[in-house]
Protein backbone atom coordinates (compact mmCIF):
# COMPACT_ATOMS: atom_id res chain seq x y z
CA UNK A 1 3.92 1.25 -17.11
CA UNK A 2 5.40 -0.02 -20.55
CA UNK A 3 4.29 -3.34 -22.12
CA UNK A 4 6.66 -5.79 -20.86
CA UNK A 5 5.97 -4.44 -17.63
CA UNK A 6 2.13 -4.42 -17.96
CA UNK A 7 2.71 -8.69 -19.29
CA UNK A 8 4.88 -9.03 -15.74
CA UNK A 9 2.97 -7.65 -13.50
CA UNK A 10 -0.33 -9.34 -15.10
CA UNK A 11 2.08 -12.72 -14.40
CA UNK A 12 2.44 -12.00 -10.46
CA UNK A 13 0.33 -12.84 -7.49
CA UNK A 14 -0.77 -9.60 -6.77
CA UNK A 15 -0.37 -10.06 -2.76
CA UNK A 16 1.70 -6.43 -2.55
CA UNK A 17 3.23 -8.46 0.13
CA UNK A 18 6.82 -6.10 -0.68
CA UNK A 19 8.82 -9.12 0.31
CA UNK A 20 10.13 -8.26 -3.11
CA UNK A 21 11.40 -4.90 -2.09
CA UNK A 22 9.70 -2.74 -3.66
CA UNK A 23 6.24 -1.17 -2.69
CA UNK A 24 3.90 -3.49 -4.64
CA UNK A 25 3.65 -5.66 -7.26
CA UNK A 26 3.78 -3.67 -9.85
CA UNK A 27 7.09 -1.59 -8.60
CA UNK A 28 8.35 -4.58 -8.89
CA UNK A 29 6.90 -5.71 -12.45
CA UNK A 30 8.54 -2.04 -13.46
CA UNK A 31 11.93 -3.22 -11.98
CA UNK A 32 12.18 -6.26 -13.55
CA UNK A 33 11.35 -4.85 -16.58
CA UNK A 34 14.34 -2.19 -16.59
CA UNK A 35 16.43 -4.50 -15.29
CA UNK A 36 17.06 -3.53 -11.91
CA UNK A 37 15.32 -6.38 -10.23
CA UNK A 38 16.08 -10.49 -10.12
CA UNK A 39 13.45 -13.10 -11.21
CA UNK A 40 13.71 -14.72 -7.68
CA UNK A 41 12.10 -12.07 -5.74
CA UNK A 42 8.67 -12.83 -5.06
CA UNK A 43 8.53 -15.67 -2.21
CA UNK A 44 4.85 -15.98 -2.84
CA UNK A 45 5.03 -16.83 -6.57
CA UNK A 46 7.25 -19.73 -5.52
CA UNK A 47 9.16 -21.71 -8.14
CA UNK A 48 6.50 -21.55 -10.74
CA UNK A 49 6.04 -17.46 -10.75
CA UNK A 50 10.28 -17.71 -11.26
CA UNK A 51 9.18 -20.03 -14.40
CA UNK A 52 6.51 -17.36 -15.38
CA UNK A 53 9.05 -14.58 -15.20
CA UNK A 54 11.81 -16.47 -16.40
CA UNK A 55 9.43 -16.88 -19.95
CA UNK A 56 8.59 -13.61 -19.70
CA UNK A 57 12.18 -11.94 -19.94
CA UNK A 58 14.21 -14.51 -21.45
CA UNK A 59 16.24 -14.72 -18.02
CA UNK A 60 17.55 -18.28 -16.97
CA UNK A 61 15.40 -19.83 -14.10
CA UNK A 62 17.35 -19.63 -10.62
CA UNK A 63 16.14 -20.38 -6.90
CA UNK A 64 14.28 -18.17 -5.20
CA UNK A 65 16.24 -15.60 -3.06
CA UNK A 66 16.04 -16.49 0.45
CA UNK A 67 16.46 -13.35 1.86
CA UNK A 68 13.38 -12.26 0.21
CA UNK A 69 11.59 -15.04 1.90
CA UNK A 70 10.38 -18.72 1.46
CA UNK A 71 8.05 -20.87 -0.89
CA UNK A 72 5.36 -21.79 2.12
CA UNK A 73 1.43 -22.18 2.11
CA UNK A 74 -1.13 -19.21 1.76
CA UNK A 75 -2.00 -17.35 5.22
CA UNK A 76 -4.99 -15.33 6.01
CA UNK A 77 -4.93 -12.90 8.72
CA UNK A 78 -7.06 -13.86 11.95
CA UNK A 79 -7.69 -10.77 14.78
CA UNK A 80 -8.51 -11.89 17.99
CA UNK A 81 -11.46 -10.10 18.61
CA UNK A 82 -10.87 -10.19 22.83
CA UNK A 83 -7.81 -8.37 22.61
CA UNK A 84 -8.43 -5.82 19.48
CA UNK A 85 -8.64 -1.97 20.66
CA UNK A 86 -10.05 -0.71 17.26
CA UNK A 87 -7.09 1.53 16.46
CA UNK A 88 -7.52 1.25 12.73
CA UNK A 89 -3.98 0.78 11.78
CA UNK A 90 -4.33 -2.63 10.55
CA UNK A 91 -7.43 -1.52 8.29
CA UNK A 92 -4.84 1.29 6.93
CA UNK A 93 -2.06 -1.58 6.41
CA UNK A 94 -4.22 -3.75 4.12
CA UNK A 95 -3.43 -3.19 0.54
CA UNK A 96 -6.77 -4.98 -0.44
CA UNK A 97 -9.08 -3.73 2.14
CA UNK A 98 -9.68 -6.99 3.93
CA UNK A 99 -10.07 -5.49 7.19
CA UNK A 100 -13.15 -3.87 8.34
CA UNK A 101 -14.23 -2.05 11.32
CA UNK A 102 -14.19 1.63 12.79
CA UNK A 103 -12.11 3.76 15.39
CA UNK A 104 -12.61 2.16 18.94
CA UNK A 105 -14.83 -0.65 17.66
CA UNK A 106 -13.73 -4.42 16.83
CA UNK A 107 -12.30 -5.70 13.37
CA UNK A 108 -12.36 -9.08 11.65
CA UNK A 109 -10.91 -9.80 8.42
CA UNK A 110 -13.35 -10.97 5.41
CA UNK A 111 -10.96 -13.81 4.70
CA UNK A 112 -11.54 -13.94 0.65
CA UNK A 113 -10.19 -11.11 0.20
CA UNK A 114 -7.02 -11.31 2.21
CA UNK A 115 -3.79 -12.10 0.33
CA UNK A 116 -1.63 -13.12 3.25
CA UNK A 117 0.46 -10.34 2.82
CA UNK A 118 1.22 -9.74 6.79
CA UNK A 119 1.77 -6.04 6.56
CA UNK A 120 -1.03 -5.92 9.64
CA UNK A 121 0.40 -8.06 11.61
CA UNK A 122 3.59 -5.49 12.70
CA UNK A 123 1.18 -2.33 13.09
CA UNK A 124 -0.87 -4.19 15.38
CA UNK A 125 -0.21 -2.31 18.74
CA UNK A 126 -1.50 -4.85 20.80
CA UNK A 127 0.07 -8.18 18.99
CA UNK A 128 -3.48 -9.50 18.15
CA UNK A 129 -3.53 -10.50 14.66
CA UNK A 130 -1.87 -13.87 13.31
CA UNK A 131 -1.56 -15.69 10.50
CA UNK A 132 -2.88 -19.00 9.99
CA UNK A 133 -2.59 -21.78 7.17
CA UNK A 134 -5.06 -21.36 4.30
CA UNK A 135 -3.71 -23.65 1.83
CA UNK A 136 -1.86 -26.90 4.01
CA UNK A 137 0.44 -28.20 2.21
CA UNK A 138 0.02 -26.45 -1.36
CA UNK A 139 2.74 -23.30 -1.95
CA UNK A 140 3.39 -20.67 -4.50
CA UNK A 141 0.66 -20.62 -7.48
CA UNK A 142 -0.60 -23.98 -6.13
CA UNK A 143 -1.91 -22.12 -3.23
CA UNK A 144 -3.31 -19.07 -5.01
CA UNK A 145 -5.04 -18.96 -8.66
CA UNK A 146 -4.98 -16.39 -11.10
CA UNK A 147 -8.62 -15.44 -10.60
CA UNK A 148 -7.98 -14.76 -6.76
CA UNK A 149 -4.42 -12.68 -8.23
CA UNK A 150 -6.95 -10.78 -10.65
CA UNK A 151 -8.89 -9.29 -7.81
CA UNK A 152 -6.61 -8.69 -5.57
CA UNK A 153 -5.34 -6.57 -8.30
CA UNK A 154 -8.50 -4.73 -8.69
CA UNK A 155 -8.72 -4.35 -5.26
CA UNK A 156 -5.54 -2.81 -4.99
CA UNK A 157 -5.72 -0.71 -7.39
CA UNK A 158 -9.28 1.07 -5.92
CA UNK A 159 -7.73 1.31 -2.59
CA UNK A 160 -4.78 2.95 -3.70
CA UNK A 161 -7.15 5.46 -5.92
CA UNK A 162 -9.25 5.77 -2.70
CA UNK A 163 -6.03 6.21 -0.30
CA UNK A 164 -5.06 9.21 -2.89
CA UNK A 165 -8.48 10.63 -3.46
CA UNK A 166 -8.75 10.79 0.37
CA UNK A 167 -5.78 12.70 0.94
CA UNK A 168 -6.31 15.18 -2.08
CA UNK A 169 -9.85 15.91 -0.43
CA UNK A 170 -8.10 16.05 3.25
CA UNK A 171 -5.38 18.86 1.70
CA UNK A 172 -7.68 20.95 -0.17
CA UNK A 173 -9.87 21.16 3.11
CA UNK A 174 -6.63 22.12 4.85
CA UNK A 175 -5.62 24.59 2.17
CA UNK A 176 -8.98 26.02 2.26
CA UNK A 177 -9.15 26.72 6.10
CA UNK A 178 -5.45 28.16 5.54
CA UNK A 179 -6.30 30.65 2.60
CA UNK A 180 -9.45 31.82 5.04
CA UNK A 181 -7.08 32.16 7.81
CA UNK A 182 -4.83 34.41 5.59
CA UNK A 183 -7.77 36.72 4.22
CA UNK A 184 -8.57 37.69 7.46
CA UNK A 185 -5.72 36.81 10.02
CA UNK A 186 -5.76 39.39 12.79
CA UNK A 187 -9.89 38.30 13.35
CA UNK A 188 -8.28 34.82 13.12
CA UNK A 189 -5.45 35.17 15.67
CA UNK A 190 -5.04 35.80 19.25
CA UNK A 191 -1.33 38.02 18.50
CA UNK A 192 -1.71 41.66 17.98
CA UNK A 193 1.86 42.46 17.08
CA UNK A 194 2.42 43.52 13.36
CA UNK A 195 5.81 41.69 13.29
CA UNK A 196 4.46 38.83 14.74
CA UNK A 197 1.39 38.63 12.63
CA UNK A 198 3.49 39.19 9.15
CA UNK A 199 5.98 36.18 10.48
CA UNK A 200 2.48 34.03 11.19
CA UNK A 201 1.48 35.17 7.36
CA UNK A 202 4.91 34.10 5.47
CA UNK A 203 4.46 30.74 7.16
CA UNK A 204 0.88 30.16 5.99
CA UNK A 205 1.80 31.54 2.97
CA UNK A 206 4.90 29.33 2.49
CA UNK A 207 2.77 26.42 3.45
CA UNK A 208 0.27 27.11 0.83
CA UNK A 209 2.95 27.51 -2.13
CA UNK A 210 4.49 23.84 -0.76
CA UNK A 211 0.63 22.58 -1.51
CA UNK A 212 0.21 24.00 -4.80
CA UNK A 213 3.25 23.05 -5.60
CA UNK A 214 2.97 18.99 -4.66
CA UNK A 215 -0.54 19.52 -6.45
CA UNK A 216 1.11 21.19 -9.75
CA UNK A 217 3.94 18.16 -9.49
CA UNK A 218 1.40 15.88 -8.55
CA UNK A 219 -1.02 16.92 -11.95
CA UNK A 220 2.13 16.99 -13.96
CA UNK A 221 2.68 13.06 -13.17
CA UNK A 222 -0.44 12.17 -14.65
């Protein structure tokens, strides 16, 4: 992330709500910084965050978009604990990890750390979460201070490391049961036919050069 787009995305309210359109907050700091995106994006900034950005890359000041959303108070996620199954999807939505709980057990949301971003509420198979005032009648930065934007950054930021981590520790597990597979496949397989058993290798084989691969492009991002 260059400068300008460091200063922009340090000057947004960190909810990774995407009502923006782009993936978080600072996808959208980035675009805004290129160019590609409008000041008026970011319903949750309100009016003032459209001042902010407006300062902050010499753009005139314009309404906010409405089809990116409104100006309205904070929310906080509420489950209803009667009706939640403990399927762990809304735990997986929450950029901030604001949701706790475990597989088949119920979840509550620690409400300080919940940015109102709704991205559980439309996972939720069983239509159990909602989203109540916070805030009343205060909007925008009124409703949300910089301290509260500065860790939900933070927080962010570890669960996406964590979210990665996880699934680099998840493939190389998978990669390692494949390559043990492949040193030994016939003691490892129920076919007996050569043909059959060379096919089964060029497939593990192919799906180990795909992993290396993302891994090699993945290193070469960094």
């Amino acid at each position: 992330m260059d400068a300008l787009a460091a200063r922009i995305n340090a000057a947004l309210p960190q909810t990774q709500c995407t009502r923006c359109g782009y993936p978080d907050c600072a996808g959208y700091a980035q675009a805004l910084a290129s160019g590609e995106a409008d000041i008026n994006q970011c319903p949750p900034g309100g009016a003032e965050g459209i001042g902010r950005l407006a300062r902050l890359t010499g753009r005139p000041v314009q309404p906010l978009n409405p089809a990116n959303g409104l100006e309205a108070p904070r929310t906080v996620a509420v489950i209803d604990e009667a009706w939640c199954i403990g399927c762990t999807l809304c735990i997986a939505a929450c950029p901030t990890d604001a949701i706790i709980g475990s597989n088949k057990l119920m979840h509550t949301v620690i409400e300080p750390y919940c940015t109102g971003c709704e991205l559980c509420v439309p996972v939720c198979p069983v239509d159990c979460i909602s989203m109540e005032n916070a805030t009343q009648e205060r909007t925008g930065w009124a409703a949300w201070s910089q301290a509260q934007a500065d860790e939900a950054r933070e927080r962010y930021e570890f669960h996406s490391f964590r979210r990665i981590r996880d699934q680099g520790e998840n493939d190389k597990r998978l990669e390692e049961k494949a390559q043990a597979k492949l040193a030994d496949l016939p003691a490892h397989s129920q076919i007996t036919d050569p043909d059959a058993l060379a096919q089964k290798r060029a497939v593990i084989e192919a799906a180990l050069a795909r992993a290396r691969a993302r891994r090699g492009n993945a290193s070469g991002g960094n």
